[in-house]
Every structure is written in structure tokens, then in C-alpha cells.
C-alpha atoms as a PDB file:
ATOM      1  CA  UNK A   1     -23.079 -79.957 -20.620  1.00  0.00           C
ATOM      2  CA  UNK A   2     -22.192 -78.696 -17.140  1.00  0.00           C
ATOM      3  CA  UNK A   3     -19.902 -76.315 -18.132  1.00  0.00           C
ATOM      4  CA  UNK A   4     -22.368 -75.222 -20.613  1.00  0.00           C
ATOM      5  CA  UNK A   5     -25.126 -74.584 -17.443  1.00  0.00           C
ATOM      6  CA  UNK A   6     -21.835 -73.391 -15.297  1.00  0.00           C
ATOM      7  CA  UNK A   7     -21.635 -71.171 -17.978  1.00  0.00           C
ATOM      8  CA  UNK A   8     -25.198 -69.994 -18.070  1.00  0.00           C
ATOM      9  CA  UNK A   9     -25.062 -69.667 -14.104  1.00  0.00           C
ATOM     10  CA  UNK A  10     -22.519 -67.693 -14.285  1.00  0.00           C
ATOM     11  CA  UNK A  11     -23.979 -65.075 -16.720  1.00  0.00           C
ATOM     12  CA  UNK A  12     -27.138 -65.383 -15.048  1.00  0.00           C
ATOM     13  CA  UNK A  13     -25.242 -64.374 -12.052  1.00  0.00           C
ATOM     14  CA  UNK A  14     -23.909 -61.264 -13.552  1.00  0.00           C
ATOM     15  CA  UNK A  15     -26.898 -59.844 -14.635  1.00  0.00           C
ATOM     16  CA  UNK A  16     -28.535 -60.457 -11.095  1.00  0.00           C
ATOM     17  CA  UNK A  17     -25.696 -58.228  -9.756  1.00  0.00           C
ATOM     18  CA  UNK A  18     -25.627 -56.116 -12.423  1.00  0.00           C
ATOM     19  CA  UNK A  19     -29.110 -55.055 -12.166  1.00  0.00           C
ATOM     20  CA  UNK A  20     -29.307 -54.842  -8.355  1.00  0.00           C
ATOM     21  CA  UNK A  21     -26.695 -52.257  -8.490  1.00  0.00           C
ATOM     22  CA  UNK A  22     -27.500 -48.975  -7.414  1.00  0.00           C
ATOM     23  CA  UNK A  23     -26.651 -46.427 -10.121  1.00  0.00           C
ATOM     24  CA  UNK A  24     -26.259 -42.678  -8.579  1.00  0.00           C
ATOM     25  CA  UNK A  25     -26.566 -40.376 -11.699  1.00  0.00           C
ATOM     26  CA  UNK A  26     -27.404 -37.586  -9.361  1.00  0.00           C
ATOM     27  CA  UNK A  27     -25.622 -35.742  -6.045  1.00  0.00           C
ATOM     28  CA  UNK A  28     -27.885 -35.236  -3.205  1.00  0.00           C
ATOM     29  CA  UNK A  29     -27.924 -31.689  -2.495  1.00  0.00           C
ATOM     30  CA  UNK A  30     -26.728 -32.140   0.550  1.00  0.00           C
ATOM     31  CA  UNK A  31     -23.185 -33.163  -1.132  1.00  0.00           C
ATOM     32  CA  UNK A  32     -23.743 -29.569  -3.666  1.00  0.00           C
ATOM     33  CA  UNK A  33     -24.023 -27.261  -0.392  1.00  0.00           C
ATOM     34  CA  UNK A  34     -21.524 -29.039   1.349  1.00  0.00           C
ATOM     35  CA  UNK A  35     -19.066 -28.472  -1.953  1.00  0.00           C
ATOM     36  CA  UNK A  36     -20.041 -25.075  -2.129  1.00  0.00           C
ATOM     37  CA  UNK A  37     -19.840 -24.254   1.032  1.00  0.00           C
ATOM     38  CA  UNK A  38     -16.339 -25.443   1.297  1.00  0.00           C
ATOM     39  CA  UNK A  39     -15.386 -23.802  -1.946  1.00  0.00           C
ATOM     40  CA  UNK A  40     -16.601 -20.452  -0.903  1.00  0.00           C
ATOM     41  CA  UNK A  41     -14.454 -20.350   2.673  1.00  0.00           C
ATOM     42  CA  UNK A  42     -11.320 -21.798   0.364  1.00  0.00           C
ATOM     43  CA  UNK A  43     -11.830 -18.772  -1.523  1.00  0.00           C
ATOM     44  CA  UNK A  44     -12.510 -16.529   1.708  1.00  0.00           C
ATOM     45  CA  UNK A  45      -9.299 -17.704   3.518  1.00  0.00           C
ATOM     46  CA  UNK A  46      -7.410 -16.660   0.312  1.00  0.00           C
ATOM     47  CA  UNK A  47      -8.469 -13.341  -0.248  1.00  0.00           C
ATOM     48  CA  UNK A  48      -8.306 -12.849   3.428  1.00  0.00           C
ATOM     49  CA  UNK A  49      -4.796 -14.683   3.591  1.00  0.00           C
ATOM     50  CA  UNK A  50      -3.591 -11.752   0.148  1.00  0.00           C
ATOM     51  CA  UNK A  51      -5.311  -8.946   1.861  1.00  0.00           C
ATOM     52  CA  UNK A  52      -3.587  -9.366   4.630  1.00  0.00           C
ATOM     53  CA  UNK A  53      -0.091  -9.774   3.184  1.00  0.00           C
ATOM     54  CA  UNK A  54      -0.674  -6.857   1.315  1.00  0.00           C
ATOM     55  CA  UNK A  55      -1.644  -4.486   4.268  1.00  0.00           C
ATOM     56  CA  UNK A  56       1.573  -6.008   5.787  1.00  0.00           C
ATOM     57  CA  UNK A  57       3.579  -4.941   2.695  1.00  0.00           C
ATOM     58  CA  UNK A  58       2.093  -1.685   2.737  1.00  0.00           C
ATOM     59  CA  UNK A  59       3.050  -1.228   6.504  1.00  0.00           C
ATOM     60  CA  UNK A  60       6.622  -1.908   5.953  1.00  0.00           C
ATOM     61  CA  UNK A  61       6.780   0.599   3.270  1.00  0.00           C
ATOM     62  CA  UNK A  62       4.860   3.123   5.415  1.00  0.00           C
ATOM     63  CA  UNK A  63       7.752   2.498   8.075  1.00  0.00           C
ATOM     64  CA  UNK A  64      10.452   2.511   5.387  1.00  0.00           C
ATOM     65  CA  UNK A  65       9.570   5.636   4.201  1.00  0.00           C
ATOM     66  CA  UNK A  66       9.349   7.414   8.177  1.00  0.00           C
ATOM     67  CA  UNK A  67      12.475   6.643   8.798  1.00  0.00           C
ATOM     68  CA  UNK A  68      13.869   7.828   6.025  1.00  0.00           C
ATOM     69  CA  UNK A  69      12.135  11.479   6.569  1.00  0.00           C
ATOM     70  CA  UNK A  70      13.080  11.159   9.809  1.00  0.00           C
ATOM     71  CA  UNK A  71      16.642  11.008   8.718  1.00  0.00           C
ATOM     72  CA  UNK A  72      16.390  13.642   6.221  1.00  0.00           C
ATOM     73  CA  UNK A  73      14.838  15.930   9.142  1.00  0.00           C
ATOM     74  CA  UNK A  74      17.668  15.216  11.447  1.00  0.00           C
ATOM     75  CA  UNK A  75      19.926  15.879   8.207  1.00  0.00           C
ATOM     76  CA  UNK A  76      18.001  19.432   8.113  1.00  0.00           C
ATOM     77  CA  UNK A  77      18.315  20.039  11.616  1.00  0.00           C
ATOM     78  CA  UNK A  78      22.143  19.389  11.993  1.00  0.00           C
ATOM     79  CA  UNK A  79      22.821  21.538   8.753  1.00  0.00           C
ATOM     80  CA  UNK A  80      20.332  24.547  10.411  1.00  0.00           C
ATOM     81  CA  UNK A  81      22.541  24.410  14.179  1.00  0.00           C
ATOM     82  CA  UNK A  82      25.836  24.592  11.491  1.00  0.00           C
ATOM     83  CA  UNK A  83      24.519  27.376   9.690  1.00  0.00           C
ATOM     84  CA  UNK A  84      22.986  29.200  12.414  1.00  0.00           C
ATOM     85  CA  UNK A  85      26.852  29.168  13.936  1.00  0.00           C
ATOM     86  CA  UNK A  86      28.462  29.883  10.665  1.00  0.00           C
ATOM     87  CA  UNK A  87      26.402  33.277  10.968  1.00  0.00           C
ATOM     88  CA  UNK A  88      27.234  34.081  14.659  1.00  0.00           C
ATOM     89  CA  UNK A  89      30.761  33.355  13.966  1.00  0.00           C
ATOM     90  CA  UNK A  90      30.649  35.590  10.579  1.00  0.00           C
ATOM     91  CA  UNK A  91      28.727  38.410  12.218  1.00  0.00           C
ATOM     92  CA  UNK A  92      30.220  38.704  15.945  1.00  0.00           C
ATOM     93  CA  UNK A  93      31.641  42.129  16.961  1.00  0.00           C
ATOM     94  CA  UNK A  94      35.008  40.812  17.561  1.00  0.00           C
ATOM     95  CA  UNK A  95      35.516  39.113  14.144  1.00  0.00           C
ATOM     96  CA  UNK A  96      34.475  41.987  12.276  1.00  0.00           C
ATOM     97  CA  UNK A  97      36.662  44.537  14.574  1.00  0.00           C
ATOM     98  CA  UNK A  98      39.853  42.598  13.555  1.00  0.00           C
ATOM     99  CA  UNK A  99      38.692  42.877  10.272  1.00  0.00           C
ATOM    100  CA  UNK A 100      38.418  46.425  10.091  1.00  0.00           C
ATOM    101  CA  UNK A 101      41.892  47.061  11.556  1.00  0.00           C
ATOM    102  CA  UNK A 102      43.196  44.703   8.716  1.00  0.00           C
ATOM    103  CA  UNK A 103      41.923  46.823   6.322  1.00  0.00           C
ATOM    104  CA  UNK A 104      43.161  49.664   8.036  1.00  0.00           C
ATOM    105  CA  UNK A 105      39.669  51.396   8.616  1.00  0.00           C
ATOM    106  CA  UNK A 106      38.122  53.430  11.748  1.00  0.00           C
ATOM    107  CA  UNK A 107      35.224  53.267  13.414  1.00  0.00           C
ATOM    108  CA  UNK A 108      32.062  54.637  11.646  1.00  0.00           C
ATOM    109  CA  UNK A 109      30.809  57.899  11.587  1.00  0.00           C
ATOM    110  CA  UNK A 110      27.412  59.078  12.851  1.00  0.00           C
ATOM    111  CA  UNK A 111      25.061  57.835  10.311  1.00  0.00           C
ATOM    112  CA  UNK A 112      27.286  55.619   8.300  1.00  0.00           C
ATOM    113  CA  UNK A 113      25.816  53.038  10.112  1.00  0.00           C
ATOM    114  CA  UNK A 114      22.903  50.716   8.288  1.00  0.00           C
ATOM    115  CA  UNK A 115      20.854  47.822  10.525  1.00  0.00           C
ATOM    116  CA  UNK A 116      19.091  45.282   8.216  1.00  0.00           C
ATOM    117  CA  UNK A 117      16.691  43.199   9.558  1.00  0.00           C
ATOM    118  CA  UNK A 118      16.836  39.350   9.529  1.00  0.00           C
END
């Protein structure tokens, strides 16, 4: 018999506890905001964190590409000084005198003469 009533105790003792249990089927809304809030920065931080990688990336290809016109202008410039001395050399007086007695010919007669413009 007293393991029968040890018995009964002992269920009577787990309904005591059971029922003065507090049961939370709802958050506060304190603990909503508070989720929310945190979400929402989470999210802010990574936009923020991909925005700013991107406007990184899109400065290095910014830089990428003024060097490499500043290349190709330097490219332009060196070939313009070369060219520009390829036509002094190819129109000077002297050159063009040796020419002319190569190909056995005399100086020009009055009007035989005809200055293009540049």
C-alpha cells in the first residue's frame, strides 16, 4: 500500500508542477521589435556592405580603363613627333636638291613652281 500512495504522491506531484507552469504561447512585443529591428540593420549592413564593393569594382575599372587611354594617347603622340619628322626629313630643301641632280634635272623655271597648302 505505500508504494501504491508513493505512487499517487508522485502523480499528484506532477500535476501540481505541471499546472503551475507558465505556458508563453505569445512573444511580448517587445521581443517582435527587437527581432525586427535587428533584422532590418542585418539587411542594411548588407546592402550597404554590396553597394560598396560594387562602387569599388566600378572604380578599379574606371582606373583600368584611364590608363589604358592614357597609353594609347602617348602611343598617338610618339607616332605624331615620328611622322611630323618623317615629313621634315622628306620635304627639306637639301634632300630634294640631291634628288633633282640624281635625276639629272635643273632648277625650275619662272612659274613652274606650285605651293600647296598644308
Amino acid at each position: 500500500m505505500s508504494t501504491n500512495l508513493a505512487l499517487r504522491l508522485s502523480t499528484v506531484s506532477h500535476t501540481l508542477i505541471a499546472r503551475n507552469r507558465k505556458v508563453r504561447t505569445q512573444e511580448s512585443t517587445w521581443e517582435k521589435v527587437l527581432v525586427a529591428g535587428l533584422l532590418l540593420v542585418t539587411v542594411g549592413i548588407i546592402f550597404t556592405s554590396m553597394f560598396w564593393a560594387w562602387s569599388n569594382l566600378q572604380c578599379t575599372n574606371l582606373n583600368y580603363q584611364i590608363s589604358q587611354a592614357q597609353e594609347l594617347q602617348r602611343q598617338y603622340l610618339d607616332f605624331k613627333k615620328k611622322m611630323e619628322l618623317e615629313k621634315t626629313n622628306l620635304t627639306s630643301t637639301a634632300r630634294l636638291e640631291r634628288l633633282a641632280e640624281t635625276y639629272e634635272m635643273g632648277a625650275p623655271a619662272q612659274g613652274q613652281v606650285v605651293k600647296v597648302a598644308w
